[in-house]
C-alpha atoms as a PDB file:
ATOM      1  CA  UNK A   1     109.563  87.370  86.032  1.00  0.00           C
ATOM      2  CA  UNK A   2     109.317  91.180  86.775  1.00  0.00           C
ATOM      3  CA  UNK A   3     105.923  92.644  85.533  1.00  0.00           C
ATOM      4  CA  UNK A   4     106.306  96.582  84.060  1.00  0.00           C
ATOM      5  CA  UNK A   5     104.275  99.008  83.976  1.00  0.00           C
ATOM      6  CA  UNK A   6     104.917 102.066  81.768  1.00  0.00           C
ATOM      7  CA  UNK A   7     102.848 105.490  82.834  1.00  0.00           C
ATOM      8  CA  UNK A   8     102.329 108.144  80.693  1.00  0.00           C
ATOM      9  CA  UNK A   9     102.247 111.360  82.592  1.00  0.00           C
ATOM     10  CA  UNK A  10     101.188 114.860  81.268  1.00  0.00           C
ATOM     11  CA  UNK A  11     100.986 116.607  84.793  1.00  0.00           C
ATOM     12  CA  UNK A  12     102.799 115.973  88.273  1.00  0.00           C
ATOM     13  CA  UNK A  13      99.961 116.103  89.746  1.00  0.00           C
ATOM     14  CA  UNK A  14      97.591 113.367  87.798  1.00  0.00           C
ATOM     15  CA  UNK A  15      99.663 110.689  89.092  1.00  0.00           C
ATOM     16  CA  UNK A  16      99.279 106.814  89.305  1.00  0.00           C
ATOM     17  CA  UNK A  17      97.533 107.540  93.210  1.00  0.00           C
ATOM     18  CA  UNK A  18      95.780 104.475  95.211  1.00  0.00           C
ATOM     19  CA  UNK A  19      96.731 102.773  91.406  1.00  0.00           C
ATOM     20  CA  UNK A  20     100.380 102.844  92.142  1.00  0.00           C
ATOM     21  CA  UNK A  21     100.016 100.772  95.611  1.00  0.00           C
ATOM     22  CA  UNK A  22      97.389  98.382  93.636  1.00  0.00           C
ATOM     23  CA  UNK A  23     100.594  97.433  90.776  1.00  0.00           C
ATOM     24  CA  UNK A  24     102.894  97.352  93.484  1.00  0.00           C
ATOM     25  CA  UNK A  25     100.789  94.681  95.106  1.00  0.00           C
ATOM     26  CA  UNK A  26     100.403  92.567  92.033  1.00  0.00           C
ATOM     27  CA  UNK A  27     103.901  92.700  91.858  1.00  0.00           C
ATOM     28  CA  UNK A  28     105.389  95.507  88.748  1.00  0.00           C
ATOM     29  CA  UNK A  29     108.037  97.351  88.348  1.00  0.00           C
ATOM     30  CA  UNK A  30     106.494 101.044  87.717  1.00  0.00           C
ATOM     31  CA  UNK A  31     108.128 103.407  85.647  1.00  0.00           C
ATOM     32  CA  UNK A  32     106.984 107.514  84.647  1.00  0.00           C
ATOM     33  CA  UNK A  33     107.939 109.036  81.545  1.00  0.00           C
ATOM     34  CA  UNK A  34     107.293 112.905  80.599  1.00  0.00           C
ATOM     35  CA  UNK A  35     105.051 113.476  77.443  1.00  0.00           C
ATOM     36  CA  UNK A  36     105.986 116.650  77.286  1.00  0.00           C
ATOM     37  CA  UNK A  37     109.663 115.427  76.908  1.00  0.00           C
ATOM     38  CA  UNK A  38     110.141 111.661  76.191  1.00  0.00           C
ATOM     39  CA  UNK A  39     111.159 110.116  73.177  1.00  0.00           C
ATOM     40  CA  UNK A  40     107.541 108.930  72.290  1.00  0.00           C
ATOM     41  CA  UNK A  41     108.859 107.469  69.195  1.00  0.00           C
ATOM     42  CA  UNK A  42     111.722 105.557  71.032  1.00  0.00           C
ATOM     43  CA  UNK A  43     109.206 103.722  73.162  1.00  0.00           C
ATOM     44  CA  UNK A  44     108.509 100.575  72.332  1.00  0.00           C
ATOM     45  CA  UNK A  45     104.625 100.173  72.440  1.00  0.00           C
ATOM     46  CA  UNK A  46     104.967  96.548  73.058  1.00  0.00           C
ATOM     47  CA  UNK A  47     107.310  96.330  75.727  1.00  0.00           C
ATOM     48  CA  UNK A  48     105.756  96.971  79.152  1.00  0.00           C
ATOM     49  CA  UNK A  49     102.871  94.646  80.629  1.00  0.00           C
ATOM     50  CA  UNK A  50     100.801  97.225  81.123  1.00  0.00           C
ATOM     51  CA  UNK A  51     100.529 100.695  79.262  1.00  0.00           C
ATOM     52  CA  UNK A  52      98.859 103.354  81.496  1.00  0.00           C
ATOM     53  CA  UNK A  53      97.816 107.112  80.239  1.00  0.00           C
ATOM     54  CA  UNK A  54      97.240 109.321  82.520  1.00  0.00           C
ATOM     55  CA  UNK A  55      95.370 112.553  82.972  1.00  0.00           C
ATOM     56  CA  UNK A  56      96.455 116.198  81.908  1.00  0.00           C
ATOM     57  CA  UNK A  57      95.005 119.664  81.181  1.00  0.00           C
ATOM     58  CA  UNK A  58      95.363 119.569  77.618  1.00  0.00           C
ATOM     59  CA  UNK A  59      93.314 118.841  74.432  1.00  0.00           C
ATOM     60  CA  UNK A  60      93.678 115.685  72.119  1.00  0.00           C
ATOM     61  CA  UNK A  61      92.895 118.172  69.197  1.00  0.00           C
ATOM     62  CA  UNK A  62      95.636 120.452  70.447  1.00  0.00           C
ATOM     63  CA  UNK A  63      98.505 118.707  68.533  1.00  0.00           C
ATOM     64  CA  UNK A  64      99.748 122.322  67.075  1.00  0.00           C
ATOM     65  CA  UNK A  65     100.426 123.403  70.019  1.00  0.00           C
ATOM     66  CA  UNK A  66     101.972 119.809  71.302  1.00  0.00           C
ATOM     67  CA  UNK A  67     103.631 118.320  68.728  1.00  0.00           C
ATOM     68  CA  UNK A  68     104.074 115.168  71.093  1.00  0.00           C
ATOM     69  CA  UNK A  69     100.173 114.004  70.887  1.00  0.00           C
ATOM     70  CA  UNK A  70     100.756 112.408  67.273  1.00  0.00           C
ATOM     71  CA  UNK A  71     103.451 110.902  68.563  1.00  0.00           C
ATOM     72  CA  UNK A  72     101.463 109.208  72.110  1.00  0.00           C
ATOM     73  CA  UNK A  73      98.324 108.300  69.526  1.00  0.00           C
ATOM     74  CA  UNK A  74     100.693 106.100  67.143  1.00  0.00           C
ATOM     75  CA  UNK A  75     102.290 104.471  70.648  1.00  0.00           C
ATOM     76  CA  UNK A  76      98.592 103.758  71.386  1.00  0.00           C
ATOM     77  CA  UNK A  77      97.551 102.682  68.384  1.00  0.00           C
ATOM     78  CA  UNK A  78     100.312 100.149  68.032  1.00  0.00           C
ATOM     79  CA  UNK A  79      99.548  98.754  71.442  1.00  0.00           C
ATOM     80  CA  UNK A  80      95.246  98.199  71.040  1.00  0.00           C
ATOM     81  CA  UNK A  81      96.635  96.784  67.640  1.00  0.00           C
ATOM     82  CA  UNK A  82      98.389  94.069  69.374  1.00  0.00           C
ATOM     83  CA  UNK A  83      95.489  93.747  71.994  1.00  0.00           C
ATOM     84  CA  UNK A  84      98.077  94.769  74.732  1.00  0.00           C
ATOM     85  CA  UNK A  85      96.967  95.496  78.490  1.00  0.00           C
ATOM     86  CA  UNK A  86      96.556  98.828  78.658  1.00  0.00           C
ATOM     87  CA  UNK A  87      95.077 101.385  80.664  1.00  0.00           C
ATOM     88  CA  UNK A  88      93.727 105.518  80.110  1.00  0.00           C
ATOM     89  CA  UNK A  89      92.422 108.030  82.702  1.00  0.00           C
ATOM     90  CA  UNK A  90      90.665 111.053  81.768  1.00  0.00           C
ATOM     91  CA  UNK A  91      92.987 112.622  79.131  1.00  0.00           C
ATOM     92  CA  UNK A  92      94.365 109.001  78.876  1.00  0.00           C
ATOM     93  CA  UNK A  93      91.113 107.958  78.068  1.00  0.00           C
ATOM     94  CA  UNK A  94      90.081 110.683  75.152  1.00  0.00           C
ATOM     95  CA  UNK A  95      93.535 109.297  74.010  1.00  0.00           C
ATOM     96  CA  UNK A  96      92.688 105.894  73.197  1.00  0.00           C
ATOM     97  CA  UNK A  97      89.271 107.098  71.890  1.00  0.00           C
ATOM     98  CA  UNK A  98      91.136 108.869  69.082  1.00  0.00           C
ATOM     99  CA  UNK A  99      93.908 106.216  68.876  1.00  0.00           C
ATOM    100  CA  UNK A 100      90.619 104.143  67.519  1.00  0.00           C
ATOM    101  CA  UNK A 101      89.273 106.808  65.128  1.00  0.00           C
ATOM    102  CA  UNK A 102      86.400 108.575  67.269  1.00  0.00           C
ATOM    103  CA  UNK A 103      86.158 112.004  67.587  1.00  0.00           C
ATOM    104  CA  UNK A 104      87.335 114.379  70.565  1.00  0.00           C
ATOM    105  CA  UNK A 105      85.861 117.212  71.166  1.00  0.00           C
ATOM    106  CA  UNK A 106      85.256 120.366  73.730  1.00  0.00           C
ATOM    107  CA  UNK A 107      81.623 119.089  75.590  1.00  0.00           C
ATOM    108  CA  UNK A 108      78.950 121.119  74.996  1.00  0.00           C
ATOM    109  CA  UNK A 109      77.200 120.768  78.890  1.00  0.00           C
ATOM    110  CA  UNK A 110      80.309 122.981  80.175  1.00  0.00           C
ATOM    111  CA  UNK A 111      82.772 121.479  82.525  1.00  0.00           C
ATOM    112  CA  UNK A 112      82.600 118.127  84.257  1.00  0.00           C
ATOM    113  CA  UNK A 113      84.772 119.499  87.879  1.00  0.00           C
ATOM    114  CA  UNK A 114      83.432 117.815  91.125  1.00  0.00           C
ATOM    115  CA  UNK A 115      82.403 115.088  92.928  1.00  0.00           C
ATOM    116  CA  UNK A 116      79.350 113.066  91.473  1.00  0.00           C
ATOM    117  CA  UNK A 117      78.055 109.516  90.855  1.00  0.00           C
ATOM    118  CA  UNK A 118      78.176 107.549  87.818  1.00  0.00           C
ATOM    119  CA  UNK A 119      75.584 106.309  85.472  1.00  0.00           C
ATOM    120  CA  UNK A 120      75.737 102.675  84.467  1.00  0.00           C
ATOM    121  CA  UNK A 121      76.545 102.027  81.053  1.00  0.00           C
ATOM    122  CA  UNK A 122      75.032  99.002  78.924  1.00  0.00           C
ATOM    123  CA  UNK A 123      77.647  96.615  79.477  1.00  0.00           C
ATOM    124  CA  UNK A 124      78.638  97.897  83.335  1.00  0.00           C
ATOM    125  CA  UNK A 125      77.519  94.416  84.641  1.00  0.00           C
ATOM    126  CA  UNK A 126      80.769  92.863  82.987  1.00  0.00           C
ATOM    127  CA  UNK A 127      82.901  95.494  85.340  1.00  0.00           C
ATOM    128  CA  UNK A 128      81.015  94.001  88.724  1.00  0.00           C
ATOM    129  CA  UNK A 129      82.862  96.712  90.960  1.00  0.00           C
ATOM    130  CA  UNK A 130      82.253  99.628  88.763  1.00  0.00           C
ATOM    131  CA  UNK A 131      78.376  98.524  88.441  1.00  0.00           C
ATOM    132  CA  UNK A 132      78.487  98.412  92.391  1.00  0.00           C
ATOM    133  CA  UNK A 133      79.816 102.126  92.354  1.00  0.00           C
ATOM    134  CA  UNK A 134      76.911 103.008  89.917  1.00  0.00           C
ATOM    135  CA  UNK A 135      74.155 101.299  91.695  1.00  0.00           C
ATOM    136  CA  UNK A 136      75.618 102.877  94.797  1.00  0.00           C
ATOM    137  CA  UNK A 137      75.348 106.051  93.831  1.00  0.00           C
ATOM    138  CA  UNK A 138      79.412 106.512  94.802  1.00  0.00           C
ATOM    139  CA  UNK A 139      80.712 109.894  94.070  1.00  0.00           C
ATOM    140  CA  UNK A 140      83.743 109.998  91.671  1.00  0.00           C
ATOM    141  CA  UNK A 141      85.949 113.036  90.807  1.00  0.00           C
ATOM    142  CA  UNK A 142      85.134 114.326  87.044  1.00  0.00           C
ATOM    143  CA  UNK A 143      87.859 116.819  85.733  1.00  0.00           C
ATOM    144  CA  UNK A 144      87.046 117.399  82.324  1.00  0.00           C
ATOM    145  CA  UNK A 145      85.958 120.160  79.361  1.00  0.00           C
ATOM    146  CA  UNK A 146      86.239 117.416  76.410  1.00  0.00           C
ATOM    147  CA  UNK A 147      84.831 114.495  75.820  1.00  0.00           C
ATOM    148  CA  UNK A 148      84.214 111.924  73.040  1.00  0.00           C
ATOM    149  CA  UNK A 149      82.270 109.513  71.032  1.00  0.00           C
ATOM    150  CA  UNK A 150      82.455 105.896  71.307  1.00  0.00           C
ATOM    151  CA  UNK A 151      84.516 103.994  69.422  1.00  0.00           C
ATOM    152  CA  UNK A 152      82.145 101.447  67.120  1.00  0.00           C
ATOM    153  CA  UNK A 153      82.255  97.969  68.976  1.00  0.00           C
ATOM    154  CA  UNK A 154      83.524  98.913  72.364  1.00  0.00           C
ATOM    155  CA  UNK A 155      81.890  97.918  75.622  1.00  0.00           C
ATOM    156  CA  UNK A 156      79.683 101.149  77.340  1.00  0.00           C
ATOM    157  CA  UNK A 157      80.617 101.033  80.801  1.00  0.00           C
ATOM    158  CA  UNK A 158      79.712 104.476  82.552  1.00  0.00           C
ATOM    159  CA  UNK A 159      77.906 107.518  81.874  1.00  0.00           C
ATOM    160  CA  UNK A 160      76.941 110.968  83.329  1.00  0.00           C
ATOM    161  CA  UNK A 161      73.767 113.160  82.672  1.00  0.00           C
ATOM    162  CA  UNK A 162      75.698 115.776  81.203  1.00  0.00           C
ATOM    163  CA  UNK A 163      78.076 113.177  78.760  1.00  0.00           C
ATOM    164  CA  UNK A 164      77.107 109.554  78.095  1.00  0.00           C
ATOM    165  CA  UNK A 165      80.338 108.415  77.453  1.00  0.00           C
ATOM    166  CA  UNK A 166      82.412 108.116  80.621  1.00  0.00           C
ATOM    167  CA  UNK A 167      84.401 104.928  80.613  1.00  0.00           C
ATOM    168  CA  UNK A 168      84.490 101.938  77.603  1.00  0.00           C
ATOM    169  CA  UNK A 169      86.444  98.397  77.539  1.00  0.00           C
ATOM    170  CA  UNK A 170      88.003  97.547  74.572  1.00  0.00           C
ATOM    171  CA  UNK A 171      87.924  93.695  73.769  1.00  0.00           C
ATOM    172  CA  UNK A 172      89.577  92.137  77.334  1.00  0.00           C
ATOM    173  CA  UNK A 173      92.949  94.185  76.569  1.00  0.00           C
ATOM    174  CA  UNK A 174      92.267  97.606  77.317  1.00  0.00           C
ATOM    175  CA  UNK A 175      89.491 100.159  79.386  1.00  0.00           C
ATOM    176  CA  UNK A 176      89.242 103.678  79.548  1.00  0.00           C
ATOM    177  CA  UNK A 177      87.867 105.871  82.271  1.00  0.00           C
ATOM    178  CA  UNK A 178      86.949 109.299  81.564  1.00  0.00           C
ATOM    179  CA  UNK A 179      86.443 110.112  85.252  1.00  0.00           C
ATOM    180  CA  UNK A 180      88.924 109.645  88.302  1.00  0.00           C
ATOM    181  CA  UNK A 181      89.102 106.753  90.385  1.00  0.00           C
ATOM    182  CA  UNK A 182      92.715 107.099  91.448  1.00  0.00           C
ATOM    183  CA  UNK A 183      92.826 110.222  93.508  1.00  0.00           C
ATOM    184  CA  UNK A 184      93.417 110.578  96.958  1.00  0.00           C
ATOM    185  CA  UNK A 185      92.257 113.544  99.676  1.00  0.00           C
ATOM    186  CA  UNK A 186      96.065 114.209 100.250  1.00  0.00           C
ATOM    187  CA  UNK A 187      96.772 114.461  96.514  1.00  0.00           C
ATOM    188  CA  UNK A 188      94.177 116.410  95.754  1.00  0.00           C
ATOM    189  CA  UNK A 189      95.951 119.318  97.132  1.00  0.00           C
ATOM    190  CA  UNK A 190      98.135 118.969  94.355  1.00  0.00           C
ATOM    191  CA  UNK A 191      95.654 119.726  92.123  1.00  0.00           C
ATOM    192  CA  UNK A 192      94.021 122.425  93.666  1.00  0.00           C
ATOM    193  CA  UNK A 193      97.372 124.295  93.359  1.00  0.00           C
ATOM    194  CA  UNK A 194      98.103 123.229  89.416  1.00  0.00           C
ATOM    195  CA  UNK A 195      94.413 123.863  88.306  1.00  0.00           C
ATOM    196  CA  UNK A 196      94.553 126.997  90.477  1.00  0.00           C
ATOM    197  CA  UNK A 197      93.716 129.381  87.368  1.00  0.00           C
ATOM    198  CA  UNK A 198      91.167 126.761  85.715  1.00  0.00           C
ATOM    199  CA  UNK A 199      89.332 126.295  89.007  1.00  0.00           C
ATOM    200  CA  UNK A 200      89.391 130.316  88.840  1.00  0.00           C
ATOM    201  CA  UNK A 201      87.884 130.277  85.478  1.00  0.00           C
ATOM    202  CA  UNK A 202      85.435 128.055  86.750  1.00  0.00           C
ATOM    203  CA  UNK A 203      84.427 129.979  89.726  1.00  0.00           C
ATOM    204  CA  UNK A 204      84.934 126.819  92.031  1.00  0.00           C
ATOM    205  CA  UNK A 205      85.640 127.326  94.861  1.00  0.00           C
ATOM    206  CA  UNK A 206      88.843 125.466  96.789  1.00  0.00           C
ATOM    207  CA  UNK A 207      87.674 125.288 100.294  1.00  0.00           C
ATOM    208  CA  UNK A 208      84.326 123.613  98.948  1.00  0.00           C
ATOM    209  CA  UNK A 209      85.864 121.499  96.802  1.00  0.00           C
ATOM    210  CA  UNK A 210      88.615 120.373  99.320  1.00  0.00           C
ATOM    211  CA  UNK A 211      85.359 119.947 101.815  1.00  0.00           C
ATOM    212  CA  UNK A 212      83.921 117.635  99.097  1.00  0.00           C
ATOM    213  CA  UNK A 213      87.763 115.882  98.211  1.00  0.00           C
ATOM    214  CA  UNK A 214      87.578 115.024 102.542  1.00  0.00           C
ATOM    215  CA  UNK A 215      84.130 113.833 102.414  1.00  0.00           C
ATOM    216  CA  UNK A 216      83.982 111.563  99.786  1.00  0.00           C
ATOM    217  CA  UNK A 217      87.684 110.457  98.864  1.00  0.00           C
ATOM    218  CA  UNK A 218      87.895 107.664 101.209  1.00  0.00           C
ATOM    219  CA  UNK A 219      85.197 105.583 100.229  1.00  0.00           C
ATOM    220  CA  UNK A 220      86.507 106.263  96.722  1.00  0.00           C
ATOM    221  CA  UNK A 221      89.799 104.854  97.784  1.00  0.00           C
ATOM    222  CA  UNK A 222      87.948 101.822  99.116  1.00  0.00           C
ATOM    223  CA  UNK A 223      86.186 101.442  96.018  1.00  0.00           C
ATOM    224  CA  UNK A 224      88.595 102.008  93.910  1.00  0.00           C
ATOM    225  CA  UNK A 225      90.803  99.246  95.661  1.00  0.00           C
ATOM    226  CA  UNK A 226      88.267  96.524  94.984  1.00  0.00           C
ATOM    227  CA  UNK A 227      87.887  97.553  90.910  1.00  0.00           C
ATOM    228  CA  UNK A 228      92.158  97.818  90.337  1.00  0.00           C
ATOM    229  CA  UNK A 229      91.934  94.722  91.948  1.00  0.00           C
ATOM    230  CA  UNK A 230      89.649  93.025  89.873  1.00  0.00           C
ATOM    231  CA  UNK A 231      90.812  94.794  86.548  1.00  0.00           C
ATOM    232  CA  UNK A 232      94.620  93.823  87.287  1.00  0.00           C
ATOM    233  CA  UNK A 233      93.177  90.532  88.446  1.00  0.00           C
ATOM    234  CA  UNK A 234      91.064  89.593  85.077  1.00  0.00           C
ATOM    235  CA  UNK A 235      94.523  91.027  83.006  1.00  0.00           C
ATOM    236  CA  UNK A 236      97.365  89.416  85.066  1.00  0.00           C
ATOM    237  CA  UNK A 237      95.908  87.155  87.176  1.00  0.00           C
ATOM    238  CA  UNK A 238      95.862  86.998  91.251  1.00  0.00           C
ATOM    239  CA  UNK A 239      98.865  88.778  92.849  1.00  0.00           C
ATOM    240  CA  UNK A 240     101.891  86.939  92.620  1.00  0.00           C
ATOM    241  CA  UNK A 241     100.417  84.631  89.290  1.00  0.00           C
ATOM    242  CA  UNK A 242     100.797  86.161  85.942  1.00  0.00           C
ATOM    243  CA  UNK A 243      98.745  85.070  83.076  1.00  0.00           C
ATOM    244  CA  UNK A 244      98.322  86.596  79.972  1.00  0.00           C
ATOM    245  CA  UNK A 245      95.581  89.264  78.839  1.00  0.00           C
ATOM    246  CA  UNK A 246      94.531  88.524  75.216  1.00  0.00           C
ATOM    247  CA  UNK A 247      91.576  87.843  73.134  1.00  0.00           C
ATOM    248  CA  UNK A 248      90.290  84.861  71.387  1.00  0.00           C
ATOM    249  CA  UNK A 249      90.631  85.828  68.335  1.00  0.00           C
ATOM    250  CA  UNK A 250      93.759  88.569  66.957  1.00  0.00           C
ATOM    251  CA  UNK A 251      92.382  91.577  65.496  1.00  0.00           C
ATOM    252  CA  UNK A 252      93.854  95.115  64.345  1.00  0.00           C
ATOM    253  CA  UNK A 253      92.777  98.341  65.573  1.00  0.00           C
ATOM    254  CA  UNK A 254      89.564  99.080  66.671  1.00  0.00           C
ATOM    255  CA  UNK A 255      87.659  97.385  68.991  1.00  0.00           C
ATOM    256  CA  UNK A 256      87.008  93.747  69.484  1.00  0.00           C
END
């Protein structure tokens, strides 16, 4: 059987990147829908093998302005309810915070934009490659203004000096990374041009950042390969065996 994979996308450019060659080697079918203009409700939150969120410029709190956040949070909810495999990046990731009741909120240490390593959270040693990236002082794109508290009973993976809470794993089913491990040097060009006016606000600078994107994407990439393929391999099994990805014991909501 066909795995699926269903990615939420907010932004063109905060796309699936070395992630999308990682699912295509453990064999799914990918498909992309719009936020801004799927039929949230119409999804069913159940359906795909793997849920992922993806990035975007916008605000969990901002639901006034798009109406379509209420409507991703309930598709989230439902899917941690049934302990589904499922996957958020940055924005993705402040997502399935609030889909479990914490709080999102504008960070108070400024913006998170660069290249910088990770701090290892309490329970990083259960995530072996992401406590190698940690201990290896790997740099890792941040893109961020918001962040979030933890959700009660959810596994502390990562952490920054300026915000402690920079990835979690909820029960075996679902993890969510504040930072970016998916970009590429190539697509990052992509995002210099969409976050042209934030970057502006910023007062960062492209060249320098592009200089940083050359220097340190690669070894990202490598790094990056190694964690998909232990994440996809503890949800789904090896490449080309699928198993299932639940817990011991059902629960609903929260985390387990």
């Amino acid at each position: 059987m066909t795995r699926t994979v269903l990615a939420i996308s907010h932004i063109a450019c905060e796309d699936l990147g070395t992630l999308e060659t990682a699912l295509r080697r453990f064999g799914f079918t990918i498909e992309t829908v719009d936020a801004a203009v799927a039929d949230l409700k119409g999804i069913d939150p159940l359906r795909p093998d793997l849920l992922v969120i993806l990035g975007g410029p916008i605000s969990v709190y901002e639901a006034d302005a798009y109406p379509f956040i209420d409507d991703e949070i309930a598709l989230i909810r439902a899917r941690l309810a049934a302990q589904r495999p499922t996957l958020g990046i940055c924005l993705g990731a402040q997502l399935i915070a609030k889909a479990l009741g914490a709080d999102v909120y504008p960070g108070t240490q400024g913006k998170e934009i660069g290249w910088a390593p990770l701090l290892p959270g309490k329970e990083a040693a259960q995530y072996p490659a992401l406590a190698e990236m940690a201990a290896a002082r790997l740099p890792v794109l941040h893109w961020h203004g918001d962040t979030f508290d933890l959700p009660p009973g959810c596994r502390h993976l990562a952490a920054t000096a300026a915000y402690p809470n920079q990835a979690f794993a909820v029960g075996r089913h679902a993890l969510a990374l504040q930072f970016h491990l998916e970009v590429t040097a190539a697509g990052m060009e992509r995002w210099f041009v969409a976050h042209a006016c934030e970057l502006g606000q910023q007062r960062i600078g492209i060249p320098q950042l592009r200089a940083q994107s050359l220097r340190h994407a690669p070894a990202l990439a490598a790094a990056a390969a190694r964690f998909w393929n232990h994440w996809l391999s503890e949800a789904f099994g090896e490449a080309g065996e699928k198993t299932a990805m639940t817990d011991p014991e059902p629960g609903v909501g929260g985390c387990f």
